[in-house]
PDB file of N, CA and C in Angstrom:
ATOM      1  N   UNK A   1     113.692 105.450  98.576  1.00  0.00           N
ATOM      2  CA  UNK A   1     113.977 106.854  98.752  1.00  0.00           C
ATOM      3  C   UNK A   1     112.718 107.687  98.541  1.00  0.00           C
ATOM      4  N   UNK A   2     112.192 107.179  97.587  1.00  0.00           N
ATOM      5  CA  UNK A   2     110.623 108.106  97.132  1.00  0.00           C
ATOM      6  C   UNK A   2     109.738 108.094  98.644  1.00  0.00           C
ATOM      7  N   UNK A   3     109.545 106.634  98.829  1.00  0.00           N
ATOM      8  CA  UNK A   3     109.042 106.609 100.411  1.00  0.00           C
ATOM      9  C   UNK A   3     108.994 107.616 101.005  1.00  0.00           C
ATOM     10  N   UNK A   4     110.185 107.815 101.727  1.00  0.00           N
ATOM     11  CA  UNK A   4     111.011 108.538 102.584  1.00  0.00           C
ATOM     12  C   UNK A   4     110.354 109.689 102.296  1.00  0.00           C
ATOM     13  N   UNK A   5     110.355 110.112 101.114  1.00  0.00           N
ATOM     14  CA  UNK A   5     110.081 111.765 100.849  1.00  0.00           C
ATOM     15  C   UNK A   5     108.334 111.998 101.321  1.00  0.00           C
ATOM     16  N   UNK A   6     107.534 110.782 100.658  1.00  0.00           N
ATOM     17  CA  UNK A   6     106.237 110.421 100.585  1.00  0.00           C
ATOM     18  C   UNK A   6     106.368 110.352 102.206  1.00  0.00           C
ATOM     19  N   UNK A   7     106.684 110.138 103.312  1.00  0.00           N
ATOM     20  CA  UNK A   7     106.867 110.390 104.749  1.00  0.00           C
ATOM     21  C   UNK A   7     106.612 111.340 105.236  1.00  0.00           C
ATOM     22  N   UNK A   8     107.909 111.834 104.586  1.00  0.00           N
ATOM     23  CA  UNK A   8     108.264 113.516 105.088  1.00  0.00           C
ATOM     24  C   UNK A   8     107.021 114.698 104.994  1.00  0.00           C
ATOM     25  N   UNK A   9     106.573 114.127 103.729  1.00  0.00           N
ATOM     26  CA  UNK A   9     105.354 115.311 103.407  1.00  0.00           C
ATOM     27  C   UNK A   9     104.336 115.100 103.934  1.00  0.00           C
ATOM     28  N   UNK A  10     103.611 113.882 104.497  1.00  0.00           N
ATOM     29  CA  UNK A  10     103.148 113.475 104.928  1.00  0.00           C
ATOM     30  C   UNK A  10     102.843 113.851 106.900  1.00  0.00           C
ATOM     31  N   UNK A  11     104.019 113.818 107.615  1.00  0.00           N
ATOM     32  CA  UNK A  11     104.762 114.153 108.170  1.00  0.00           C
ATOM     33  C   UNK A  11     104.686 115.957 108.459  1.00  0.00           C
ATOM     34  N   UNK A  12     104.500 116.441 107.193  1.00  0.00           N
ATOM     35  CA  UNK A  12     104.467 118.309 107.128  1.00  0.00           C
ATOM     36  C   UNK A  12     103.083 118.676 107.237  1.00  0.00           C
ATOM     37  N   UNK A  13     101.912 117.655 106.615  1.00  0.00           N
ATOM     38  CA  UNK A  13     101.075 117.982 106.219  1.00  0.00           C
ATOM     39  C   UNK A  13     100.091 117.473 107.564  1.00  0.00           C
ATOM     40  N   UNK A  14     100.371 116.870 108.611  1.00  0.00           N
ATOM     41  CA  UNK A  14      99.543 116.595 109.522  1.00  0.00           C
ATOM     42  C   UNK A  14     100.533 117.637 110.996  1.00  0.00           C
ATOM     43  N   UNK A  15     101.616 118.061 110.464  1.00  0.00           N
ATOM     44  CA  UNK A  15     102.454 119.485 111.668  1.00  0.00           C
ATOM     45  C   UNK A  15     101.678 120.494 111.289  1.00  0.00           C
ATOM     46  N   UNK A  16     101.357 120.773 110.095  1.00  0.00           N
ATOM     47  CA  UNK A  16     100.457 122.273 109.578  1.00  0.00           C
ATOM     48  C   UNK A  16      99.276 122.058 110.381  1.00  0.00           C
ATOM     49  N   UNK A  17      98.675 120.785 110.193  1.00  0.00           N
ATOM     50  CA  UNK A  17      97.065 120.829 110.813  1.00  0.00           C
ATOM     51  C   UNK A  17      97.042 120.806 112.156  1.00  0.00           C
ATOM     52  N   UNK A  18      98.492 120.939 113.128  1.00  0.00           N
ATOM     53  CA  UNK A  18      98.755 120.517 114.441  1.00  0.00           C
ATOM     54  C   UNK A  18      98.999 122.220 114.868  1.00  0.00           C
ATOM     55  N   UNK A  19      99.765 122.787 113.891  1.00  0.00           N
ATOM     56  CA  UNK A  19      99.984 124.305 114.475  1.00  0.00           C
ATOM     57  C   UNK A  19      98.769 125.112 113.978  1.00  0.00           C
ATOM     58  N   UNK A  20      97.453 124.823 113.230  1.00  0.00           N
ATOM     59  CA  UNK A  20      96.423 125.678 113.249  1.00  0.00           C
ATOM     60  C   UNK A  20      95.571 125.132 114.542  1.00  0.00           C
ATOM     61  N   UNK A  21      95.248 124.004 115.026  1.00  0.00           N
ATOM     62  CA  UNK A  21      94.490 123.698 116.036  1.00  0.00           C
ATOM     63  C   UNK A  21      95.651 124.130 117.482  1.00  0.00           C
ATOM     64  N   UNK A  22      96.980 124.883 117.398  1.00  0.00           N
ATOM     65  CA  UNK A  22      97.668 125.239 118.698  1.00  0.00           C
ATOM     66  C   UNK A  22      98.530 124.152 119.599  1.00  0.00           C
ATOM     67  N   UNK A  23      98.903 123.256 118.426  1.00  0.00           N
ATOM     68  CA  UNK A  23      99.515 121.803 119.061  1.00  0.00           C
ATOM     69  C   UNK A  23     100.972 121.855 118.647  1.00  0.00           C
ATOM     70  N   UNK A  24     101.538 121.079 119.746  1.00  0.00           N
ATOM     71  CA  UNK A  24     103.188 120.879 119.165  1.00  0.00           C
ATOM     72  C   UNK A  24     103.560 120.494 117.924  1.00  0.00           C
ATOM     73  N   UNK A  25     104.361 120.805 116.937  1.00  0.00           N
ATOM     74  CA  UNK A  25     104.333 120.386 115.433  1.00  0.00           C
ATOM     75  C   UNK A  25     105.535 118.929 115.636  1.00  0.00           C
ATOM     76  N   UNK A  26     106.441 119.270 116.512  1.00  0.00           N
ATOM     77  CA  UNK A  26     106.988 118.183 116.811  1.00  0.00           C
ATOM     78  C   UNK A  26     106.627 116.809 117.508  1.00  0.00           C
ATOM     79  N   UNK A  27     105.685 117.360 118.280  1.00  0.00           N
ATOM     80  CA  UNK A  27     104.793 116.316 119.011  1.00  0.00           C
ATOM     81  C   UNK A  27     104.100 115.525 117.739  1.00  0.00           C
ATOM     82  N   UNK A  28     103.582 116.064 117.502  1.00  0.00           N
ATOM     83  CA  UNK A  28     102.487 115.376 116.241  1.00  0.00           C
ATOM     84  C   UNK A  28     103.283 114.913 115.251  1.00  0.00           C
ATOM     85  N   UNK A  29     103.989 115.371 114.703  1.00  0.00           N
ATOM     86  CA  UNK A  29     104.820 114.858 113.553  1.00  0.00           C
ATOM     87  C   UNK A  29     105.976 113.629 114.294  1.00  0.00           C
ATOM     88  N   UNK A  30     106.092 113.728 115.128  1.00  0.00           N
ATOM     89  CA  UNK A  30     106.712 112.232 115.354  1.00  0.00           C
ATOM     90  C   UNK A  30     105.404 111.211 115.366  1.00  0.00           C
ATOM     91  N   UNK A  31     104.407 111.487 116.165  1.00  0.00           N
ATOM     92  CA  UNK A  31     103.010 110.495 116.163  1.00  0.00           C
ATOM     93  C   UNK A  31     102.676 110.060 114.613  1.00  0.00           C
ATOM     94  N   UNK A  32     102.645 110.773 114.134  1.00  0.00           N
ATOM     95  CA  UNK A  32     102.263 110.547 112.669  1.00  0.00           C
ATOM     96  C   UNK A  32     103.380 109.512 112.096  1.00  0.00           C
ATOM     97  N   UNK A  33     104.850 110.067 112.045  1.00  0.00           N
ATOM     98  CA  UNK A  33     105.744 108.962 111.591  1.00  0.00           C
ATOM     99  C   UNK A  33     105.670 107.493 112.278  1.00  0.00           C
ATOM    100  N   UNK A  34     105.272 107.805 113.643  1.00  0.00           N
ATOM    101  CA  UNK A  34     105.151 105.772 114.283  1.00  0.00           C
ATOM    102  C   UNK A  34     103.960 105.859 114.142  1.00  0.00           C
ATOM    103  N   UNK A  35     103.061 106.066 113.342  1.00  0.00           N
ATOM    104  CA  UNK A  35     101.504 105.731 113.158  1.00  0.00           C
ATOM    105  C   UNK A  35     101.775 104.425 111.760  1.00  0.00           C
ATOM    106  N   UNK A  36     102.701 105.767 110.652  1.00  0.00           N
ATOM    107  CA  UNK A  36     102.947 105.159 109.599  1.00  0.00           C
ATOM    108  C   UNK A  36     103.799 103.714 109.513  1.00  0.00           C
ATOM    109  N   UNK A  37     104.772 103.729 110.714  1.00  0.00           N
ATOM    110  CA  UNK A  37     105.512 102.806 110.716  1.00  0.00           C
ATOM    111  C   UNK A  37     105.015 101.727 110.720  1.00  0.00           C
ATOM    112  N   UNK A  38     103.852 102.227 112.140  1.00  0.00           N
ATOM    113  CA  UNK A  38     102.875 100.866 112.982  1.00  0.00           C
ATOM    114  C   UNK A  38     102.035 100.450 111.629  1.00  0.00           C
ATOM    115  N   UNK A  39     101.827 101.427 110.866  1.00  0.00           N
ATOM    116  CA  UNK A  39     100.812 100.672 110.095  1.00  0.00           C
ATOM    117  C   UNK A  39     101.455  99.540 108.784  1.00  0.00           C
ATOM    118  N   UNK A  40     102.941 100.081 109.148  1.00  0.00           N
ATOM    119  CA  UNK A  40     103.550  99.240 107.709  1.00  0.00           C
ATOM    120  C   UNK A  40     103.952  97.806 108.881  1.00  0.00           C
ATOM    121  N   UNK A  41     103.988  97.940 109.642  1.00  0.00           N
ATOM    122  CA  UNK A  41     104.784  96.415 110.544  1.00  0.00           C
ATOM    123  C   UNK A  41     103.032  95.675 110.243  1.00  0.00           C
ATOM    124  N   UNK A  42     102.280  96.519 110.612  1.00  0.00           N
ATOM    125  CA  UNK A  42     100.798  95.813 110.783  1.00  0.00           C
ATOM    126  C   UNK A  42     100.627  95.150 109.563  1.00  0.00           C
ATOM    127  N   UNK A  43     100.909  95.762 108.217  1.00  0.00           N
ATOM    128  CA  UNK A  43     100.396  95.280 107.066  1.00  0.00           C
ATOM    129  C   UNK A  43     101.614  94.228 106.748  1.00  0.00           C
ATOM    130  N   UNK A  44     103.211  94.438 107.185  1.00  0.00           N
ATOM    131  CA  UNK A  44     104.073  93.694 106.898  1.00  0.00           C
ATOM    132  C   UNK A  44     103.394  92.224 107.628  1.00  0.00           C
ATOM    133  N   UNK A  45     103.171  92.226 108.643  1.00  0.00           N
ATOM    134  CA  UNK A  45     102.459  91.022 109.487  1.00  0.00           C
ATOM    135  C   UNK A  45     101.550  90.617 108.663  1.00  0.00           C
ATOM    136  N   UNK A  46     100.725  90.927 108.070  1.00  0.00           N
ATOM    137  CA  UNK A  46      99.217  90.684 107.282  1.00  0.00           C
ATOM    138  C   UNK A  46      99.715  89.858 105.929  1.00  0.00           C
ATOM    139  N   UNK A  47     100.988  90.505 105.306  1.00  0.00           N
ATOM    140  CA  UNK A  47     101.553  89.655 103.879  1.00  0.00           C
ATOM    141  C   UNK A  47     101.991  88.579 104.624  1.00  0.00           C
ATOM    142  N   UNK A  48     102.307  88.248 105.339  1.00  0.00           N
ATOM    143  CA  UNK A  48     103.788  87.414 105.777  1.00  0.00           C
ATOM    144  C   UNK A  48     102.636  86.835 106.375  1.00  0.00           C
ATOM    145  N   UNK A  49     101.993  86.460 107.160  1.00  0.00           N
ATOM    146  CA  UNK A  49     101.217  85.541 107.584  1.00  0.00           C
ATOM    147  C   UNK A  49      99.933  84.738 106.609  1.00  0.00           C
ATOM    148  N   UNK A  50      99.758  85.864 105.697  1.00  0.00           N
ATOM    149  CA  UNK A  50      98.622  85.509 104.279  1.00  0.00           C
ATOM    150  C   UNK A  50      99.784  84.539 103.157  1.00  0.00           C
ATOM    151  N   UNK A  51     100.745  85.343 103.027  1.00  0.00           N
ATOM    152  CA  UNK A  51     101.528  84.648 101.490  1.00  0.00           C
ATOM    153  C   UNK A  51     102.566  84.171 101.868  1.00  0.00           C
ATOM    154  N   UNK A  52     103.319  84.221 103.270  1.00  0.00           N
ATOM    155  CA  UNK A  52     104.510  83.430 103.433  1.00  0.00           C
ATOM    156  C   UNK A  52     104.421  82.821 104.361  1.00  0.00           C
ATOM    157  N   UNK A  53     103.526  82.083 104.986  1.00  0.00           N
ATOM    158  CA  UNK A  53     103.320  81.309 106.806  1.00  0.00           C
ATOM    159  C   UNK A  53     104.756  80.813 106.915  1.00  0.00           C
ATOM    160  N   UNK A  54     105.378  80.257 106.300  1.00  0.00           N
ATOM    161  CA  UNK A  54     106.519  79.725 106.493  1.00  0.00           C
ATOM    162  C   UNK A  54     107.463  80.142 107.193  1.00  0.00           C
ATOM    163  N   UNK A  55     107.518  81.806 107.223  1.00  0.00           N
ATOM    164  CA  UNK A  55     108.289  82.212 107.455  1.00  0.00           C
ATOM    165  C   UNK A  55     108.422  83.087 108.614  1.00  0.00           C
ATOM    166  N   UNK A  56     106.931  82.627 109.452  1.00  0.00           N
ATOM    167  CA  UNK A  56     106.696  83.417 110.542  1.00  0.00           C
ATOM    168  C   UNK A  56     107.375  82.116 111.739  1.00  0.00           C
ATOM    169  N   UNK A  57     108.196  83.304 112.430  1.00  0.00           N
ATOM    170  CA  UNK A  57     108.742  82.988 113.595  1.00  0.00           C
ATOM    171  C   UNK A  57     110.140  82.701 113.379  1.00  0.00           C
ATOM    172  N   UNK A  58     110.688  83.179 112.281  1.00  0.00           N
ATOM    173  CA  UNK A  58     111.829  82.575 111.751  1.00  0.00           C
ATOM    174  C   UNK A  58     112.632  83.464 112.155  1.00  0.00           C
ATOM    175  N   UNK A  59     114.214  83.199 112.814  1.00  0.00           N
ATOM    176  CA  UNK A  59     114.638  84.445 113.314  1.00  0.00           C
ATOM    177  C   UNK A  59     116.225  83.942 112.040  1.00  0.00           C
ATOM    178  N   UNK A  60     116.689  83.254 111.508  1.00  0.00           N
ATOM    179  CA  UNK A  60     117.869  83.018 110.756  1.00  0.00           C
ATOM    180  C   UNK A  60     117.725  84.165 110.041  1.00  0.00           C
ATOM    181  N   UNK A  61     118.862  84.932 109.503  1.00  0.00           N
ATOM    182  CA  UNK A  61     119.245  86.411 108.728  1.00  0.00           C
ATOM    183  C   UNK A  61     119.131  86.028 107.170  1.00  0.00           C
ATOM    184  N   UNK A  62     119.420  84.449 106.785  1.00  0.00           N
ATOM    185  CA  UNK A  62     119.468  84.168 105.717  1.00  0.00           C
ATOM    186  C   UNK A  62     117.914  84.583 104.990  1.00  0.00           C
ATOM    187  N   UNK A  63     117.235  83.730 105.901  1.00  0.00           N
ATOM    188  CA  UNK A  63     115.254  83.289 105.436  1.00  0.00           C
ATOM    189  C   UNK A  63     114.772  84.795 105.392  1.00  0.00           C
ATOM    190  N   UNK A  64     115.317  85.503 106.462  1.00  0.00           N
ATOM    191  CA  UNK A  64     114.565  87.286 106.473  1.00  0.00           C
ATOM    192  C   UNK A  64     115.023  87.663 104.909  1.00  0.00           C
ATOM    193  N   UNK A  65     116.600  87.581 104.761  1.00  0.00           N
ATOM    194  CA  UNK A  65     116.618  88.133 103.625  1.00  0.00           C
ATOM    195  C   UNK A  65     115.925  87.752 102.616  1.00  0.00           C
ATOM    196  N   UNK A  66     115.677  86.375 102.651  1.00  0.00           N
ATOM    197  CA  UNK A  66     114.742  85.870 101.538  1.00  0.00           C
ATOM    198  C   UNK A  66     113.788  86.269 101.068  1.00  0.00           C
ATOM    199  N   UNK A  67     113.006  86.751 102.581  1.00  0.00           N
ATOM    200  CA  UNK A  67     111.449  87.071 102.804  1.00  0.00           C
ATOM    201  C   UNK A  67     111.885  88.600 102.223  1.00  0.00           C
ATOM    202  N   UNK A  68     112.318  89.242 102.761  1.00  0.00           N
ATOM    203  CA  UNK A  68     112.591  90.608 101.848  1.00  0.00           C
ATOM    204  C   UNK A  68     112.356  90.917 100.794  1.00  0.00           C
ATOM    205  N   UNK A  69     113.619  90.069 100.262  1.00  0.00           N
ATOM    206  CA  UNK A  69     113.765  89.888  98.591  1.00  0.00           C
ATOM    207  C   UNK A  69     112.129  89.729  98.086  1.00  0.00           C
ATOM    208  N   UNK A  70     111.688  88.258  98.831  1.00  0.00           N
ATOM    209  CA  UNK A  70     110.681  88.040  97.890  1.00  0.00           C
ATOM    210  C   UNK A  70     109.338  89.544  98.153  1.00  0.00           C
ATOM    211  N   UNK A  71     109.091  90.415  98.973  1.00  0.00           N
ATOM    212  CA  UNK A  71     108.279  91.108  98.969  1.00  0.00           C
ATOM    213  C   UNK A  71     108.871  92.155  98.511  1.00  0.00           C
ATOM    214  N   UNK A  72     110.089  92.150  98.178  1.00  0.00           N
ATOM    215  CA  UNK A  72     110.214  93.874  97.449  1.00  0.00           C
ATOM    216  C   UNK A  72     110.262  93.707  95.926  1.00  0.00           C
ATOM    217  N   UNK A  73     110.325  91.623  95.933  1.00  0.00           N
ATOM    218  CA  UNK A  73     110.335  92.018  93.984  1.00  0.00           C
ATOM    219  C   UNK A  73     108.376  91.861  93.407  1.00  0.00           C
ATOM    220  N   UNK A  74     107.709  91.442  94.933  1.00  0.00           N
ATOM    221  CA  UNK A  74     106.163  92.012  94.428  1.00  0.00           C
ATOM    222  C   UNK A  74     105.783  92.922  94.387  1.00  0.00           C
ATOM    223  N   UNK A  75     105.293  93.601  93.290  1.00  0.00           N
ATOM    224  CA  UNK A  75     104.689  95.193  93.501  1.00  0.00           C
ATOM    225  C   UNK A  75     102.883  95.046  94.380  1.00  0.00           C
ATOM    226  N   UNK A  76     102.455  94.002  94.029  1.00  0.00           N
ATOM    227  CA  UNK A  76     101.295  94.541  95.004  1.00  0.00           C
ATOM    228  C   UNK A  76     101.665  94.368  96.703  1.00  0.00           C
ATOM    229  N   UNK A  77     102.296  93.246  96.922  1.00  0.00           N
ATOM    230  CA  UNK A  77     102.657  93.321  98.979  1.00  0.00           C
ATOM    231  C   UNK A  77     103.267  94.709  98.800  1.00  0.00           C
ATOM    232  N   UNK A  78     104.168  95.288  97.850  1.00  0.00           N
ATOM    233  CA  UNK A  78     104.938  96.556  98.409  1.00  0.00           C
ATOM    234  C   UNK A  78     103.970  97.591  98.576  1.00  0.00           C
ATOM    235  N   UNK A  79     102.756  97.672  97.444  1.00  0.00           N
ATOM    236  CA  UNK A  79     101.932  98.159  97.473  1.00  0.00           C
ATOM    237  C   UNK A  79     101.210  98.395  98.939  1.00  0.00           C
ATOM    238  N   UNK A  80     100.660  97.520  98.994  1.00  0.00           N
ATOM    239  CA  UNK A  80      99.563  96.795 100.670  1.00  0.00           C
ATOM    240  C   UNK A  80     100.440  97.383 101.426  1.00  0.00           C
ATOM    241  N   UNK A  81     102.088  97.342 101.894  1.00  0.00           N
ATOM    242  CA  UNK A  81     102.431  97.755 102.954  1.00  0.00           C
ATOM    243  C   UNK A  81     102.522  99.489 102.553  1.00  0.00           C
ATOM    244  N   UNK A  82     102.631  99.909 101.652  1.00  0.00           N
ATOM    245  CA  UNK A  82     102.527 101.522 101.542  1.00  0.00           C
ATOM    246  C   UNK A  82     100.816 102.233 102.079  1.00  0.00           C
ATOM    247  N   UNK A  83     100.335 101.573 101.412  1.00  0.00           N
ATOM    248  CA  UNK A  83      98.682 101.768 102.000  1.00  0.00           C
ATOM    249  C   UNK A  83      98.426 101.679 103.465  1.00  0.00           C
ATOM    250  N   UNK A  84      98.779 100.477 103.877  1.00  0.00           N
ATOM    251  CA  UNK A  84      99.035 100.194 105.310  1.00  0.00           C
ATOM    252  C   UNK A  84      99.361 101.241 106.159  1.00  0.00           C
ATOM    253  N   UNK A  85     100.691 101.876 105.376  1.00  0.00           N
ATOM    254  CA  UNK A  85     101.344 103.196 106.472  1.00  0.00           C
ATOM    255  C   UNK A  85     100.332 104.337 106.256  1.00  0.00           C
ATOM    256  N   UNK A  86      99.829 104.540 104.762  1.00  0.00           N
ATOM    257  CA  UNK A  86      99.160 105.455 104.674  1.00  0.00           C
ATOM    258  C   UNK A  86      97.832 105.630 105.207  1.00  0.00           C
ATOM    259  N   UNK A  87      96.929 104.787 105.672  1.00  0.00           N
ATOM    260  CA  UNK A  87      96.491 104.597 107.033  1.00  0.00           C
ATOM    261  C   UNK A  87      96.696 105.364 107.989  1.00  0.00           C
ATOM    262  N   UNK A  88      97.810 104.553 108.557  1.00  0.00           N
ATOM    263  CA  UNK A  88      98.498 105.393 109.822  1.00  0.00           C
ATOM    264  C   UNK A  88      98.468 106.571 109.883  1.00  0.00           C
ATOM    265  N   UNK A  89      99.312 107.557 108.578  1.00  0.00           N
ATOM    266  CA  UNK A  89      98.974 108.751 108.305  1.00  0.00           C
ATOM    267  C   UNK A  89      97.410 109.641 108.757  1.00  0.00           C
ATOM    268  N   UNK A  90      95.882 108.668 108.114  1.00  0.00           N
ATOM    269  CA  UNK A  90      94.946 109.230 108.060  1.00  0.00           C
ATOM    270  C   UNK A  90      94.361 109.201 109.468  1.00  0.00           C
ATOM    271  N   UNK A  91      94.365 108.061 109.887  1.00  0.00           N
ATOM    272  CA  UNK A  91      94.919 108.248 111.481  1.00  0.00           C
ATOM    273  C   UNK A  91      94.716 109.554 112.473  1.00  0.00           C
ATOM    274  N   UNK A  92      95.563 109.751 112.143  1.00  0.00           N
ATOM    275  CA  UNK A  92      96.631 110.925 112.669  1.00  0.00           C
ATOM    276  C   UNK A  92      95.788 112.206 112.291  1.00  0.00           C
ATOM    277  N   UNK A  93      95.290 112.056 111.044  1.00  0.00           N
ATOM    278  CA  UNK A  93      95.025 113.117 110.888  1.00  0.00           C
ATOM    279  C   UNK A  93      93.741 113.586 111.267  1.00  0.00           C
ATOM    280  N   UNK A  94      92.752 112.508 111.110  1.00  0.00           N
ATOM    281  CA  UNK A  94      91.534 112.398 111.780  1.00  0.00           C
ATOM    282  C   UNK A  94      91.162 112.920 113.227  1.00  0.00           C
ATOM    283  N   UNK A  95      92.354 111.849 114.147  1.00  0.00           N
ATOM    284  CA  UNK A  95      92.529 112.961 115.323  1.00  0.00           C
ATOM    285  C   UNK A  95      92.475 114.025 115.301  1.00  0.00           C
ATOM    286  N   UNK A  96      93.675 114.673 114.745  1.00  0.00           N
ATOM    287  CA  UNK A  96      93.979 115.752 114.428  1.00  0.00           C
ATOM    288  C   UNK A  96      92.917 117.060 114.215  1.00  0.00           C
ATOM    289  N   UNK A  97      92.279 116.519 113.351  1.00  0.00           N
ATOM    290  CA  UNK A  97      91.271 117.164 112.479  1.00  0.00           C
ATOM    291  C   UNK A  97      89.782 117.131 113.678  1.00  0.00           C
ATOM    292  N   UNK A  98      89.455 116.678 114.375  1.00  0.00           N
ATOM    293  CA  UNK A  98      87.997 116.562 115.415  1.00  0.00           C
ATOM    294  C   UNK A  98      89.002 116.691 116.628  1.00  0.00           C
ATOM    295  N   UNK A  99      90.063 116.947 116.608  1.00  0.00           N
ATOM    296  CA  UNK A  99      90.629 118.257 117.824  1.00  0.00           C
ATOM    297  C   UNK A  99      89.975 119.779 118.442  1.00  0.00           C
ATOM    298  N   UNK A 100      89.969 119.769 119.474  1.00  0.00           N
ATOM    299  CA  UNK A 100      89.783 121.486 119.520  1.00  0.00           C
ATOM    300  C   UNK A 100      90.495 122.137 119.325  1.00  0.00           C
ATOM    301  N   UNK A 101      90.335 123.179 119.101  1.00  0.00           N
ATOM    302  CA  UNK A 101      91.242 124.299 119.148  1.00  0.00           C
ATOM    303  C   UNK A 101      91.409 124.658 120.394  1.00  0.00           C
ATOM    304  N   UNK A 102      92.951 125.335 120.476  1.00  0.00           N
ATOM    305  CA  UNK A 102      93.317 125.537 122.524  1.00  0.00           C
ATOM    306  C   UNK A 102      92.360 127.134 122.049  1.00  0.00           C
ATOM    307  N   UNK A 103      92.082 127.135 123.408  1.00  0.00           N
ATOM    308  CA  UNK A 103      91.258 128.588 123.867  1.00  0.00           C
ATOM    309  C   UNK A 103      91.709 130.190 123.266  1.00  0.00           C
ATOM    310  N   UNK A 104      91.867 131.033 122.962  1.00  0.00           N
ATOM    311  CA  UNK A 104      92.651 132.453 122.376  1.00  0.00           C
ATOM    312  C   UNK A 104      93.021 131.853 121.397  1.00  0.00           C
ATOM    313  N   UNK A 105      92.460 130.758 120.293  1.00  0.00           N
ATOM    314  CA  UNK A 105      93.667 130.715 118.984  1.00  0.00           C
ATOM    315  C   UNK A 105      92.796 130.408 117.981  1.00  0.00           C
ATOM    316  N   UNK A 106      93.312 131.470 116.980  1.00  0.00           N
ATOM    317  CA  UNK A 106      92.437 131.146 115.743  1.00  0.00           C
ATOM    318  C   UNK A 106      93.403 130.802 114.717  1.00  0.00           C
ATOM    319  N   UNK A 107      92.345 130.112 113.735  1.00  0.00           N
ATOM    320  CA  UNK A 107      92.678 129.468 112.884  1.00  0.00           C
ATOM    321  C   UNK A 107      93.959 130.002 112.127  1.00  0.00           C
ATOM    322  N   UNK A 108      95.280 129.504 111.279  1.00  0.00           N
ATOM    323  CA  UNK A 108      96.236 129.964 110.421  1.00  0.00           C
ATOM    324  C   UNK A 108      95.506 130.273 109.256  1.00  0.00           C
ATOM    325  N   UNK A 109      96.164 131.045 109.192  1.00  0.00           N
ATOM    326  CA  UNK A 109      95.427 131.491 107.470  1.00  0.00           C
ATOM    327  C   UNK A 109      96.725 130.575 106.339  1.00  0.00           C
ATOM    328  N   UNK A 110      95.899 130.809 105.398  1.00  0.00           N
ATOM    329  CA  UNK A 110      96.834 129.580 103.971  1.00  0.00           C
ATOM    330  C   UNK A 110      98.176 130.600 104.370  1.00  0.00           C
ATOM    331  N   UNK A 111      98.077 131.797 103.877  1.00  0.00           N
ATOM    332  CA  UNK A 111      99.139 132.597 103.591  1.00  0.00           C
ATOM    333  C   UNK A 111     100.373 132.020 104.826  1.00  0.00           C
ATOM    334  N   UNK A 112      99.505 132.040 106.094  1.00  0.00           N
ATOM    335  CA  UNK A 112     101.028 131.322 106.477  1.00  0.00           C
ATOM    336  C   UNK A 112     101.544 130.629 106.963  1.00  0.00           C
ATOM    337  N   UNK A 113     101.012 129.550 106.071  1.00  0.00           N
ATOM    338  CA  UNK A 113     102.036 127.977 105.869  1.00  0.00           C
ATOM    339  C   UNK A 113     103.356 128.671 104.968  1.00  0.00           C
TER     340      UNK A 113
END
């Protein structure tokens, strides 16, 4: 659930930098959420092929759950795949950020976010 929220803001904070450079906030804020996603499948791939080979290519519901279990009771893979997304995030924002500005538009001021 914390995630989720850690998303969301995430998510707000690269729409703000999308409506001062004159960009869709919806456009961008979905890019940003499958940036984060892509980056957690990327890093999910990276544990699972480093600490579980076993279990790549395995399609039975039983072994997934296994594989689950066993990476949500490690705190560092849960770790690696949060970093992973958060990546994705910087990503996004980088673009974002060495964007132009569209033509007639100046910058938002703090006051109004």
């Amino acid at each position: 659930m914390l995630f989720l929220l850690l998303v969301g803001y995430l998510i707000y904070k690269n729409s703000l930098i999308a409506r001062a450079k004159g960009k869709s906030l919806f456009l961008w804020g979905t890019i940003t959420f499958l940036a984060v996603f892509l980056g957690e499948v990327i890093g999910m791939f990276i544990v699972v092929s480093t600490a579980y080979p076993q279990y790549l290519g395995v399609s039975d519901i039983n072994k997934s759950a296994e594989l689950a279990n066993a990476i949500g009771n490690n705190f560092l893979q849960s770790f690696f795949l949060i970093f992973c997304g958060f990546g994705g995030y910087l990503l996004i924002r980088f673009i974002l950020e060495r964007s132009k500005d569209l033509p007639n538009n100046k910058p938002a001021d703090k006051d109004e976010y």
